[in-house]
C-alpha atoms as a PDB file:
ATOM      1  CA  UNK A   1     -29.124 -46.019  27.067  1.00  0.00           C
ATOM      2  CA  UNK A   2     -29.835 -43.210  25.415  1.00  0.00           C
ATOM      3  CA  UNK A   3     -31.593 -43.070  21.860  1.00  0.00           C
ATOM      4  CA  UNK A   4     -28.755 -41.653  19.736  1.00  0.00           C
ATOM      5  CA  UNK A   5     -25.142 -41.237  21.779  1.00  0.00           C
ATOM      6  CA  UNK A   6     -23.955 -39.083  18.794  1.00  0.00           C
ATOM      7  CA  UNK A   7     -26.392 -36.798  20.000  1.00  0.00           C
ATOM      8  CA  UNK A   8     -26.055 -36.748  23.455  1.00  0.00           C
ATOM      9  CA  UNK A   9     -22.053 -36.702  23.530  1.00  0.00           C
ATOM     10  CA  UNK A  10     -22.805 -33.644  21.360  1.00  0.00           C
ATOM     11  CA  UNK A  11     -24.762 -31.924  24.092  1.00  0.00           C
ATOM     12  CA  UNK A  12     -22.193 -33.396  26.926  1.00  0.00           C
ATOM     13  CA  UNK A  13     -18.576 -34.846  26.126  1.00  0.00           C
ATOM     14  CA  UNK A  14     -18.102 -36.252  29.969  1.00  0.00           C
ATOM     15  CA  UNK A  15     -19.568 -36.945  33.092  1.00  0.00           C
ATOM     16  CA  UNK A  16     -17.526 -34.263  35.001  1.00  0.00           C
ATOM     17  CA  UNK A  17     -19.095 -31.347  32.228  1.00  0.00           C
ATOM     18  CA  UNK A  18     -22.339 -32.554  32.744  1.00  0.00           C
ATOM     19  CA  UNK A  19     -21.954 -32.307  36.409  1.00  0.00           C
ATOM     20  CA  UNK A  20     -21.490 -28.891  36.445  1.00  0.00           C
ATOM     21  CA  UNK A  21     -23.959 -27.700  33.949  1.00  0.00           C
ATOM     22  CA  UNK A  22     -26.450 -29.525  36.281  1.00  0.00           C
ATOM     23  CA  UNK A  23     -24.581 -27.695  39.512  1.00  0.00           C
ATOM     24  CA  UNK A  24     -25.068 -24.484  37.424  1.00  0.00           C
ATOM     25  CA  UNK A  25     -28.566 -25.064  36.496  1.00  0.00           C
ATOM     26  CA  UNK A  26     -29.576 -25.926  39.677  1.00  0.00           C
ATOM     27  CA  UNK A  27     -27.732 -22.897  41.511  1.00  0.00           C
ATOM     28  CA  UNK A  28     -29.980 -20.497  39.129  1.00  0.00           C
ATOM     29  CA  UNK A  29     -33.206 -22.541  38.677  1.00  0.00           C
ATOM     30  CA  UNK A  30     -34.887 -25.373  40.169  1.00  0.00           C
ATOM     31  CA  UNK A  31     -36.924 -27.331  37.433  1.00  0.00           C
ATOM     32  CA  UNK A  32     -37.055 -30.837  38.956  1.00  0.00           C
ATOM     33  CA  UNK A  33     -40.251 -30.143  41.349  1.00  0.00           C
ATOM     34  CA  UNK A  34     -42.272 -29.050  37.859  1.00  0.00           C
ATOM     35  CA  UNK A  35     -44.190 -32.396  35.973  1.00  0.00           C
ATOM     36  CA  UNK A  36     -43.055 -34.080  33.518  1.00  0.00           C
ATOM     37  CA  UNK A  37     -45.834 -32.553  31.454  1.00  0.00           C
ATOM     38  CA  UNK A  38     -44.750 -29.017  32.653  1.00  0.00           C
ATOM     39  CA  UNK A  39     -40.650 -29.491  31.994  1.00  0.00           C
ATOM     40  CA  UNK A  40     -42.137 -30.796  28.537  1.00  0.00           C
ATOM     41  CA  UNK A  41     -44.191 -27.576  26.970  1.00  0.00           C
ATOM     42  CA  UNK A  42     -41.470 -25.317  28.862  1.00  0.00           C
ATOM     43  CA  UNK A  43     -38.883 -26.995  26.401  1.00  0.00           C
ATOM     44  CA  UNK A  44     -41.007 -26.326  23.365  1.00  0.00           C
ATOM     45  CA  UNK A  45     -41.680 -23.231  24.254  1.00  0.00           C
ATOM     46  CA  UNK A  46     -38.379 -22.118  24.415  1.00  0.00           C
ATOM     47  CA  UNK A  47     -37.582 -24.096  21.601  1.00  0.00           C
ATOM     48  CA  UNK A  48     -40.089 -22.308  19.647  1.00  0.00           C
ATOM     49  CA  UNK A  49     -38.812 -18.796  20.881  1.00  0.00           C
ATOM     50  CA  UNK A  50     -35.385 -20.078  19.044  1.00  0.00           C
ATOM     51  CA  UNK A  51     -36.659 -21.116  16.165  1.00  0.00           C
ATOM     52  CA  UNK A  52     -38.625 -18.176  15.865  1.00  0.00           C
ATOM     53  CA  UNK A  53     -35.780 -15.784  16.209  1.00  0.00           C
ATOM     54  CA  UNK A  54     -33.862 -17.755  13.731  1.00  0.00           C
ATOM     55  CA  UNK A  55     -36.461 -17.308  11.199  1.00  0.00           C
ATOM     56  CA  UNK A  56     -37.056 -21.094  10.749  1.00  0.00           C
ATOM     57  CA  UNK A  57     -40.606 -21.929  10.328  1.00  0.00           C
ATOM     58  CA  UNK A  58     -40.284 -25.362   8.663  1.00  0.00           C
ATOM     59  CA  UNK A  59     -43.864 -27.474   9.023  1.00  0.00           C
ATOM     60  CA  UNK A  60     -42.036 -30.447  10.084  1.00  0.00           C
ATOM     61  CA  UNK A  61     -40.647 -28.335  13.208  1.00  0.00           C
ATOM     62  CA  UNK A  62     -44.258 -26.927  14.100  1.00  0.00           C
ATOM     63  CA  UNK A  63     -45.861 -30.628  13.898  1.00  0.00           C
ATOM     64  CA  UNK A  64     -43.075 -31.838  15.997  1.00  0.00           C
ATOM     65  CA  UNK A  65     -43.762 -28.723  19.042  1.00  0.00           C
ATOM     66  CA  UNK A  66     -47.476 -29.169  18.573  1.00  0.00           C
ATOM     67  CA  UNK A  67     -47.111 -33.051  19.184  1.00  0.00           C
ATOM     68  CA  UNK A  68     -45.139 -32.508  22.145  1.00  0.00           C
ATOM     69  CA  UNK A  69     -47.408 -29.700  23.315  1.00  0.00           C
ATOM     70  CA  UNK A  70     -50.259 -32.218  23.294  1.00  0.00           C
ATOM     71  CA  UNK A  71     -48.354 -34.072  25.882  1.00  0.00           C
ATOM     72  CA  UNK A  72     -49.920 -31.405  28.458  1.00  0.00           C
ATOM     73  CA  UNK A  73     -53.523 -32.684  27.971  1.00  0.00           C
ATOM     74  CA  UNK A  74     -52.808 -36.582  27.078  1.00  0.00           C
ATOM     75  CA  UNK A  75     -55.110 -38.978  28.973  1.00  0.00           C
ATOM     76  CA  UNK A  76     -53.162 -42.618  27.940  1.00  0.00           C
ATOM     77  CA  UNK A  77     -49.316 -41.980  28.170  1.00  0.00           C
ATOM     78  CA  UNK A  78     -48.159 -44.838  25.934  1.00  0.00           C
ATOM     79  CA  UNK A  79     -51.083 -44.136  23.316  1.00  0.00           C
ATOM     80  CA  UNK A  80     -49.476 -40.546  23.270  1.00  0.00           C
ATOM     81  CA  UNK A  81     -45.750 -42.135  22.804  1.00  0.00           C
ATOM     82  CA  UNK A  82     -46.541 -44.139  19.723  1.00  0.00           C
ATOM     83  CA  UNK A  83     -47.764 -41.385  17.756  1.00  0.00           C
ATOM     84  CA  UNK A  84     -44.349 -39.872  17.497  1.00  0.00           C
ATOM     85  CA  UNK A  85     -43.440 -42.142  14.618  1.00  0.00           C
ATOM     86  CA  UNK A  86     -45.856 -40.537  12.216  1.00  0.00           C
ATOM     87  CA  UNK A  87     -43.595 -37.488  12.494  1.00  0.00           C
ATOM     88  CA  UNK A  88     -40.871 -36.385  10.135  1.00  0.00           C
ATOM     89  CA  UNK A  89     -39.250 -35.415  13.436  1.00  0.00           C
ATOM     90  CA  UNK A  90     -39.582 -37.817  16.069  1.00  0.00           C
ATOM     91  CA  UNK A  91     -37.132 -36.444  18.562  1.00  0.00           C
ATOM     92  CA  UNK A  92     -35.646 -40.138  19.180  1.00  0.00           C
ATOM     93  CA  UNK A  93     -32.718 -39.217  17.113  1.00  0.00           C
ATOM     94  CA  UNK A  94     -33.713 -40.248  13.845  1.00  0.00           C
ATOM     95  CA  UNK A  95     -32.595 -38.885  10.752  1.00  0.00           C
ATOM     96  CA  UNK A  96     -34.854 -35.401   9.958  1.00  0.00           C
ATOM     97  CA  UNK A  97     -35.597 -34.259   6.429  1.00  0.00           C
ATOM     98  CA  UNK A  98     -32.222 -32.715   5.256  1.00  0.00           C
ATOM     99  CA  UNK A  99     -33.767 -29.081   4.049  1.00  0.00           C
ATOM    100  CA  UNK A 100     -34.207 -27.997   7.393  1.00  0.00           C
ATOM    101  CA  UNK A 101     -31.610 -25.243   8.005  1.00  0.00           C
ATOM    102  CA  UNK A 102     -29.319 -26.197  10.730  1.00  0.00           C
ATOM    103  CA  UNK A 103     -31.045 -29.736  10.768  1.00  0.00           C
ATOM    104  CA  UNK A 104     -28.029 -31.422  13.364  1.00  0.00           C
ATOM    105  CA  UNK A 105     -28.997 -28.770  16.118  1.00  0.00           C
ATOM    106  CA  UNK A 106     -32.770 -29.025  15.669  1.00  0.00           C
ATOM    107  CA  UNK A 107     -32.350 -32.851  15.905  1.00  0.00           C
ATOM    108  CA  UNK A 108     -30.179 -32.350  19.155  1.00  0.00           C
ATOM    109  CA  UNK A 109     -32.872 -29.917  20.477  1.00  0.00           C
ATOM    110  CA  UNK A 110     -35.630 -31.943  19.478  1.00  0.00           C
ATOM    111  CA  UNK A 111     -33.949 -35.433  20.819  1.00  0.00           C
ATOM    112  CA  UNK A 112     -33.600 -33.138  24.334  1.00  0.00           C
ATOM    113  CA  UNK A 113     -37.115 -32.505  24.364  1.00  0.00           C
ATOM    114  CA  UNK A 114     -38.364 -35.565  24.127  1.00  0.00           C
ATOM    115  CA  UNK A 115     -35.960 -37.489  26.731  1.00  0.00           C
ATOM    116  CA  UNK A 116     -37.690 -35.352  29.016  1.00  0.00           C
ATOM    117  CA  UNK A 117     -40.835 -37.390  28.348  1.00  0.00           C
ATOM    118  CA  UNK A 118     -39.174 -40.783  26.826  1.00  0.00           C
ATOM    119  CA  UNK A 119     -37.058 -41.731  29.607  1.00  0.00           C
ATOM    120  CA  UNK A 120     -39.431 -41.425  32.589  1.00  0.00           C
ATOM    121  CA  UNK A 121     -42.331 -43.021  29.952  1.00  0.00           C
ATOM    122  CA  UNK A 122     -42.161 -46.660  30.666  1.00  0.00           C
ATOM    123  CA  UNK A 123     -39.920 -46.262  34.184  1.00  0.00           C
ATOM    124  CA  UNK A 124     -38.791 -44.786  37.214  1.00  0.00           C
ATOM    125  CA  UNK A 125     -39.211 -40.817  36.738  1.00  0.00           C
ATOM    126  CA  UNK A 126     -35.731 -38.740  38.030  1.00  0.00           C
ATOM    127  CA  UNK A 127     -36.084 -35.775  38.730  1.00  0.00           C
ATOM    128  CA  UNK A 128     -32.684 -34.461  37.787  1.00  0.00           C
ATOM    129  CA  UNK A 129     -32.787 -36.518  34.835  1.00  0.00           C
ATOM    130  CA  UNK A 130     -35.432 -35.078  33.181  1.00  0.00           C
ATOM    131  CA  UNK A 131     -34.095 -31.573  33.970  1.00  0.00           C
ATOM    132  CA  UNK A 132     -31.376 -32.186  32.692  1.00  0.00           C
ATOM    133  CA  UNK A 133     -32.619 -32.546  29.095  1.00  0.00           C
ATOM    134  CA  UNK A 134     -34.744 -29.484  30.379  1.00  0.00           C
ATOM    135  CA  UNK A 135     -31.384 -27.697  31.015  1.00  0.00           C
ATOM    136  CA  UNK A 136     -29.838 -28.865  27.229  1.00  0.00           C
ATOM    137  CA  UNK A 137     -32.619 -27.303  25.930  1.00  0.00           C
ATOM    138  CA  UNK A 138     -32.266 -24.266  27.541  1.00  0.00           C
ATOM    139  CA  UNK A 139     -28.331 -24.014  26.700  1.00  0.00           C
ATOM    140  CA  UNK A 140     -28.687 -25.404  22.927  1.00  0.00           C
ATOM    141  CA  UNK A 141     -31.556 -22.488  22.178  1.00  0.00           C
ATOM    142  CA  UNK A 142     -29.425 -19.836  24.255  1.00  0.00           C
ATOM    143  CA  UNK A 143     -32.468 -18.943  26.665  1.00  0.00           C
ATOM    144  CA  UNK A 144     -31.991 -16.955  30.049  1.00  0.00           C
ATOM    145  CA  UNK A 145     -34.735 -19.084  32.227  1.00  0.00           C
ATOM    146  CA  UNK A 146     -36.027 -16.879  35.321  1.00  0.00           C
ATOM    147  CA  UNK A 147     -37.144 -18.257  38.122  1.00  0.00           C
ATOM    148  CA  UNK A 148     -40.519 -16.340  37.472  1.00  0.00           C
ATOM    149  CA  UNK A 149     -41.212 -18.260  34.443  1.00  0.00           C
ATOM    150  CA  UNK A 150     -40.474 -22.155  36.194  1.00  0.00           C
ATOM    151  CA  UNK A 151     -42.977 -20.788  39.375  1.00  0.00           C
ATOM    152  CA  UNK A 152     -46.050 -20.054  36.401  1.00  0.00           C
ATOM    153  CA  UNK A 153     -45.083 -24.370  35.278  1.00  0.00           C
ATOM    154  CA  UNK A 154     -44.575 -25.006  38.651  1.00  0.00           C
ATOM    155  CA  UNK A 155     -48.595 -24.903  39.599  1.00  0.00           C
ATOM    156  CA  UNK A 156     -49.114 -28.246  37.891  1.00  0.00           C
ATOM    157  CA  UNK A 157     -48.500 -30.971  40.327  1.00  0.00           C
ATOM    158  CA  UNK A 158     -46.715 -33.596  39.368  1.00  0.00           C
ATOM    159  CA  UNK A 159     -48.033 -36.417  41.840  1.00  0.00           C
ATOM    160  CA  UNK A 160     -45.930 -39.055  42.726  1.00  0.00           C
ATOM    161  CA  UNK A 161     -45.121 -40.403  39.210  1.00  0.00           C
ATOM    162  CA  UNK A 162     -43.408 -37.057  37.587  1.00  0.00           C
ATOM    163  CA  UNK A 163     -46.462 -36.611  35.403  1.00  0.00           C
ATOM    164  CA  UNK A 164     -49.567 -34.962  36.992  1.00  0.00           C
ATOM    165  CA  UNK A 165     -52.434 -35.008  35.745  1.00  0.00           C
ATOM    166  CA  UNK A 166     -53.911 -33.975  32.277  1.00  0.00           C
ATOM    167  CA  UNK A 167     -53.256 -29.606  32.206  1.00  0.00           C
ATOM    168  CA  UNK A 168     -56.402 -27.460  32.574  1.00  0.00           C
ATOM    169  CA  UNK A 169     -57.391 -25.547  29.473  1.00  0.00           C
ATOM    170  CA  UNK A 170     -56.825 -22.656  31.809  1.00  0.00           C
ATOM    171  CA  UNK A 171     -53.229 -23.425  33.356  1.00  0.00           C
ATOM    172  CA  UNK A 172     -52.309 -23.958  29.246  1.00  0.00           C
ATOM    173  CA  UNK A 173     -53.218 -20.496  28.547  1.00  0.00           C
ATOM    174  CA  UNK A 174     -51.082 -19.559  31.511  1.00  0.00           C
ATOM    175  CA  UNK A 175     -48.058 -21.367  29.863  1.00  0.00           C
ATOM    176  CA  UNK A 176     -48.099 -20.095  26.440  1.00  0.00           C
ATOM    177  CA  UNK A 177     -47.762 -16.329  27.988  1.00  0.00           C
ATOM    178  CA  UNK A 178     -44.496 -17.344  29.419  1.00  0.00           C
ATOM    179  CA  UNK A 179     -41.777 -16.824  27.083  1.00  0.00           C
END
């Protein structure tokens, strides 16, 4: 069950329209051989690119993306998780502060971005799931994704658990040229 439905019915009213964004997604990019860790910072990035270009440069937005950033070099998972509710936007659907300009898409956006690490956190990782919030992302902030840009996310393994292990300072440098 998902954190907020309001949200996610938002994003994707049926099963049969979510189907085919997927089919789309998949026909132009494959995302669900790149970590957990990797799908994560991807989203953030873009998400930053979109709120950059929107002008919105609200402190509650940058301490949500640099949390979720910090996912990339997290040693204990869970330790990582419970930190999110010191934020004033947790990306779990809760309400955000209401001066943040178009505050019901960033809290769509940001509740995408973090099902790509919430719902593989505590169980079985899948793949298309978590590419799927990947994908929202991607469509809710308007981005053209190249393949290029998933091959540069796509050098961090993910091991058999979705994750990988922590990112190299190097391979982080490598990510935040990207977009």
């Amino acid at each position: 069950m998902h954190t907020n439905d309001l949200w996610y019915n938002t994003v994707f009213e049926n099963d049969a329209k979510n189907a085919r964004l997927h089919k789309a997604l998949k026909g132009i990019m494959n995302t669900e051989n790149l970590s957990i860790r990797a799908k994560t910072f991807l989203a953030v990035e873009i998400f930053e690119a979109f709120c950059s270009a929107k002008g919105l440069n609200d402190v509650a937005i940058q301490e949500f993306c640099q949390y979720m950033k910090s996912l990339a070099t997290a040693s204990n998972l869970p330790d990582w998780d419970e930190q999110a509710s010191n934020l004033a936007i947790t990306g779990l659907g809760d309400p955000i502060p209401a001066d943040i300009i178009e505050a019901d898409l960033i809290n769509i956006i940001a509740c995408n971005i973090r099902e790509v690490s919430a719902s593989p956190m505590y169980g079985q990782h899948y793949p298309e799931e978590t590419s799927r919030f990947l994908g929202n992302v991607v469509k809710l902030c308007n981005y053209s994704l190249t393949n290029s840009q998933i091959e540069i996310f796509g050098k961090h393994r993910s091991e058999a658990d979705g994750w990988g292990g922590c990112v190299s300072s190097e391979q982080l440098q490598k990510w935040k040229n990207v977009i």
